[in-house]
Structure formats: C-alpha cells, structure tokens
C-alpha atoms as a PDB file:
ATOM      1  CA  UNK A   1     -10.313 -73.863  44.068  1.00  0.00           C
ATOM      2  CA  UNK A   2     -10.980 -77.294  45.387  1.00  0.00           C
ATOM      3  CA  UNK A   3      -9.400 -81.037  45.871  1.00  0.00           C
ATOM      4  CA  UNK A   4     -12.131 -83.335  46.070  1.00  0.00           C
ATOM      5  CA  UNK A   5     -10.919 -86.760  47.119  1.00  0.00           C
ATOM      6  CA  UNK A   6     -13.362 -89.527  45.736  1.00  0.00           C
ATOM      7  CA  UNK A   7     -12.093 -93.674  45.533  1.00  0.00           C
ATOM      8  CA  UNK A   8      -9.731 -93.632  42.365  1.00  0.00           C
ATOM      9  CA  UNK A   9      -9.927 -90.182  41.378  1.00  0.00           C
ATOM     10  CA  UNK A  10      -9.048 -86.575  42.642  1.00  0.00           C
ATOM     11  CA  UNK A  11     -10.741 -83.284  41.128  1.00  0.00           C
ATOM     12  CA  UNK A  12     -10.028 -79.676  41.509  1.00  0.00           C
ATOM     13  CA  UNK A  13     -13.107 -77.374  41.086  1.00  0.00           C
ATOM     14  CA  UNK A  14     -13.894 -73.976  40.877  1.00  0.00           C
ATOM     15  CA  UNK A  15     -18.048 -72.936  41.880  1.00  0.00           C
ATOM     16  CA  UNK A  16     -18.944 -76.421  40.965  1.00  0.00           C
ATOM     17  CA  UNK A  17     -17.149 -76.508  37.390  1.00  0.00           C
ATOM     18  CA  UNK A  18     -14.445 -79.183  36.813  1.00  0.00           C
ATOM     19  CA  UNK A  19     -11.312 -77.805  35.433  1.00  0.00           C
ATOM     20  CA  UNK A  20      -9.155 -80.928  36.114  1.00  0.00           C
ATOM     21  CA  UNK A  21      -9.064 -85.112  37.249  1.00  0.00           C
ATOM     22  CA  UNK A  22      -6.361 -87.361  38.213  1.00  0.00           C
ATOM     23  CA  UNK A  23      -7.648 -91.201  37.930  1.00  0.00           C
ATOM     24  CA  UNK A  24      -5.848 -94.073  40.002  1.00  0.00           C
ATOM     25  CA  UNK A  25      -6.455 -97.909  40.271  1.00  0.00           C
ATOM     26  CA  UNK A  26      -5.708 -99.115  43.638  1.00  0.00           C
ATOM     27  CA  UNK A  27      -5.031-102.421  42.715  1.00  0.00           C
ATOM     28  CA  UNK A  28      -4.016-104.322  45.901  1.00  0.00           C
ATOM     29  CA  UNK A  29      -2.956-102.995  49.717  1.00  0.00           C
ATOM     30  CA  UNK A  30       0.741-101.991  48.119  1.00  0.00           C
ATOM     31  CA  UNK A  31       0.361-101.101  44.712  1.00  0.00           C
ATOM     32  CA  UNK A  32      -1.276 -98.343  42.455  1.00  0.00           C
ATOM     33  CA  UNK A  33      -1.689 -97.323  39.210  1.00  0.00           C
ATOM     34  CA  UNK A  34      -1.790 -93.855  38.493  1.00  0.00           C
ATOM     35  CA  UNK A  35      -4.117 -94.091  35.080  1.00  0.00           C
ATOM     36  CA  UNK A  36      -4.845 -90.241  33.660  1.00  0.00           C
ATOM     37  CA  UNK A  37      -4.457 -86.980  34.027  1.00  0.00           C
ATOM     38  CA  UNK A  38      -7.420 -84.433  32.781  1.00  0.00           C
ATOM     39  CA  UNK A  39      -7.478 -80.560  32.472  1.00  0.00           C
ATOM     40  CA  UNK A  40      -9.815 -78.381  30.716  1.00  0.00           C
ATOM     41  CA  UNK A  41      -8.712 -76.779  27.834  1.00  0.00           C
ATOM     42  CA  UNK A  42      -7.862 -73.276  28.554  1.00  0.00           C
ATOM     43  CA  UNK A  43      -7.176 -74.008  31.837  1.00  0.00           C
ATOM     44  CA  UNK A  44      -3.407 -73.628  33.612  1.00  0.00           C
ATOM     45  CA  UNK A  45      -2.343 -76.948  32.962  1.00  0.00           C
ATOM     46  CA  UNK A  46       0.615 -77.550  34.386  1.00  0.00           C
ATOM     47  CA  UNK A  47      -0.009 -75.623  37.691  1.00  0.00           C
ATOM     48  CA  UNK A  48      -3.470 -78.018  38.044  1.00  0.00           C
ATOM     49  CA  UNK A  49      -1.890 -81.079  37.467  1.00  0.00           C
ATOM     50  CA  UNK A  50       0.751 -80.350  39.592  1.00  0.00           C
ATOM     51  CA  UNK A  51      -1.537 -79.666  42.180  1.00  0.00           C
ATOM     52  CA  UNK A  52      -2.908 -83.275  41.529  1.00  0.00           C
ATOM     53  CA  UNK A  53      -0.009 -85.099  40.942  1.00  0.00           C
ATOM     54  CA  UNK A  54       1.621 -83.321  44.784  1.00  0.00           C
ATOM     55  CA  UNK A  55      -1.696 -84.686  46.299  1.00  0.00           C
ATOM     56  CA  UNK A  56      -1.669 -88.228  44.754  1.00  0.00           C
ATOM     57  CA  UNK A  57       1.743 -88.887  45.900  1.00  0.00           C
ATOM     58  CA  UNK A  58       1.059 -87.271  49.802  1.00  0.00           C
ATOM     59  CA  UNK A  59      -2.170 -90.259  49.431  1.00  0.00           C
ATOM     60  CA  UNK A  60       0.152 -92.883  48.073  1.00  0.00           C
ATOM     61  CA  UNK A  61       3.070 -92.068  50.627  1.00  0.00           C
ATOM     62  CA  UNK A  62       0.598 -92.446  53.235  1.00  0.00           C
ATOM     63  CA  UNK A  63      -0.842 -95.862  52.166  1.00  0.00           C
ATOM     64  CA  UNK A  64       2.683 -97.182  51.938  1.00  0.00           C
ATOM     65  CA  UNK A  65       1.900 -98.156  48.294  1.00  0.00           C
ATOM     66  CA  UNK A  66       4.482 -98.754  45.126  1.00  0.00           C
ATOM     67  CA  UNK A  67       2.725 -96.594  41.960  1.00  0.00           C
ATOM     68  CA  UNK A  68       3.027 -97.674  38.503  1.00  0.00           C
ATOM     69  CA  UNK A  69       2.336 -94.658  36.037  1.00  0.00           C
ATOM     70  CA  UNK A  70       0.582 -94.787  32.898  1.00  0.00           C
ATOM     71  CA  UNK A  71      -0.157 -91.331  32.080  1.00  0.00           C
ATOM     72  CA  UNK A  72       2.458 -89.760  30.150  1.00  0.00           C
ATOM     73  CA  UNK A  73       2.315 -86.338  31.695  1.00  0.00           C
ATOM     74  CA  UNK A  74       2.751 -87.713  35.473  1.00  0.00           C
ATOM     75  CA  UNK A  75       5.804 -89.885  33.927  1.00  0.00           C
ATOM     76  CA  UNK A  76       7.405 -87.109  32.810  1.00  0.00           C
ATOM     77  CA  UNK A  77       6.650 -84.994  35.901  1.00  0.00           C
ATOM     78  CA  UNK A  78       8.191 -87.808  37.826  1.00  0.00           C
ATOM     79  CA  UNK A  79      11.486 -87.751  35.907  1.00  0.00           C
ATOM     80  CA  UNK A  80      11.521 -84.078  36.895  1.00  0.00           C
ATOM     81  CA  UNK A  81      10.401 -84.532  40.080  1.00  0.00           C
ATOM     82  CA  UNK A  82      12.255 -88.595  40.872  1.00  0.00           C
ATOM     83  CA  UNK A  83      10.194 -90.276  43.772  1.00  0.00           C
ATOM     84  CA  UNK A  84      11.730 -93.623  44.001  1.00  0.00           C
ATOM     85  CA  UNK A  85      10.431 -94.724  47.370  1.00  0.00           C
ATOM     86  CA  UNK A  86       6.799 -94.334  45.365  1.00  0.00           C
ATOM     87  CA  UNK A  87       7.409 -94.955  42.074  1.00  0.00           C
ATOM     88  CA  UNK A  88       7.719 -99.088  40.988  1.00  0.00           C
ATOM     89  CA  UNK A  89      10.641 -99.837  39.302  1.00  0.00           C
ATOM     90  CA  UNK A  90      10.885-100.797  35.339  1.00  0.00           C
ATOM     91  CA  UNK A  91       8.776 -97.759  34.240  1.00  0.00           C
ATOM     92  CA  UNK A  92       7.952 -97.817  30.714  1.00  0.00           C
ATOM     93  CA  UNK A  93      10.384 -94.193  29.345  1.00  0.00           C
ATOM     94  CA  UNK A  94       8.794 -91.203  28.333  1.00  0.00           C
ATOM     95  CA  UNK A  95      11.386 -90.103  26.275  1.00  0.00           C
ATOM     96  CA  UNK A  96      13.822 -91.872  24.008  1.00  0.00           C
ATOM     97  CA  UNK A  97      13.551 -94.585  21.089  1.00  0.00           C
ATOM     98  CA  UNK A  98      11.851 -96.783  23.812  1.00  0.00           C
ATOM     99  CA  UNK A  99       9.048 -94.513  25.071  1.00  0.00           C
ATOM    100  CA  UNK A 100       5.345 -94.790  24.305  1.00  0.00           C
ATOM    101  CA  UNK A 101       4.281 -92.995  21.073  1.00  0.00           C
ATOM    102  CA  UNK A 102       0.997 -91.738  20.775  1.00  0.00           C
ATOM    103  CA  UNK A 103      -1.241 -93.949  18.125  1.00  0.00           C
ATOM    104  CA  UNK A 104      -3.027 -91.988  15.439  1.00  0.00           C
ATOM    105  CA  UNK A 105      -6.390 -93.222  14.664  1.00  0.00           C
ATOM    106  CA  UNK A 106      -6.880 -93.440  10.650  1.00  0.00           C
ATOM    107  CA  UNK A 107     -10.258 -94.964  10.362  1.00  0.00           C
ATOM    108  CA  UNK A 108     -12.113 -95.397   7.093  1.00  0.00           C
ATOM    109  CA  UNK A 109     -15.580 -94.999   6.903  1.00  0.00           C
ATOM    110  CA  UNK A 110     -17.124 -97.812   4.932  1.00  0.00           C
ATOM    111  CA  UNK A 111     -21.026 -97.210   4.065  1.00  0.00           C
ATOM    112  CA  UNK A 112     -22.712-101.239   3.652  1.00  0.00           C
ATOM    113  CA  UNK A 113     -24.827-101.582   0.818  1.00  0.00           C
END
C-alpha cells in the first residue's frame, strides 16, 4: 500500500489500483480546504481514510495552514479526533438539527415532443 502525494490530492494504491483519494484546495499561504474523501467500495474504509486524513493533517501542520472541512466523513473524524490548532473555527456541525443533510436528487425525466 501506497501514499502518493500529488498538488490537492493524496491517494493510497495497491499494484497500481486506486482504492482511496483525499482532495484539498489550498486556497492561499494559510488556509485549506479539505474537499472529499473517496474509497472504493469494498474496500476498509475507515482504516484508508484514516490513513489519509493522519497524512493531510501532518501536510497541513507543516504548512502552518488553518483547514476548513467540507467532507462530512473528515468532519466527523475531527470531532473524534479535535485538532483545533488546524481546524478553522465556525465549522459547519455534522451532527445535530444544524448539520448538513444529504440532498436527494428526484429528477423527472421529461421526453420533448
């Protein structure tokens, strides 16, 4: 198993087959976004993404940035896990009334004439 390091994104392979991704934004000298989280189905998904998530935040550390975190997996990693020299304050919840809800697509076909 491999951590390939790449501009934005980190991968763990296995004999040249991805089994999972972690996509960031650097978006200025001090601040981050981590984006998404990816693992192949039938994969060990927590144990990968953990593996992703440790190396992400030994990167950010060593840049010195703040991280804002959009996937909803990392955010609740990070409540289990609280890094609040990394993580930017005001974090939208992942549990609660006030977290994020997935949205259900419920798209109608319509044929045109």
């Amino acid at each position: 198993m491999t951590i390939t390091e790449q501009p934005g994104q980190l991968s763990i392979t296995v004999d040249e087959q991805l089994l999972a991704r972690l996509h960031y934004l650097p978006l200025s000298d001090s601040r981050w976004v981590l984006e998404q989280l990816f693992v192949r189905p039938n994969q060990p998904a927590a144990e990968l993404a953990e593996q992703l998530i440790n190396r992400f935040t030994k990167l950010a550390t060593a840049a010195n940035v703040t991280v804002n975190v959009l996937d909803p997996y990392a955010k609740r990693y990070f409540v289990q896990h609280p890094a609040p020299q990394l993580l930017a304050a005001n974090q939208l919840p992942v549990t609660g009334e006030a977290a994020i809800q997935p949205v259900a697509l419920h798209l109608e076909h319509v044929e045109e004439e």
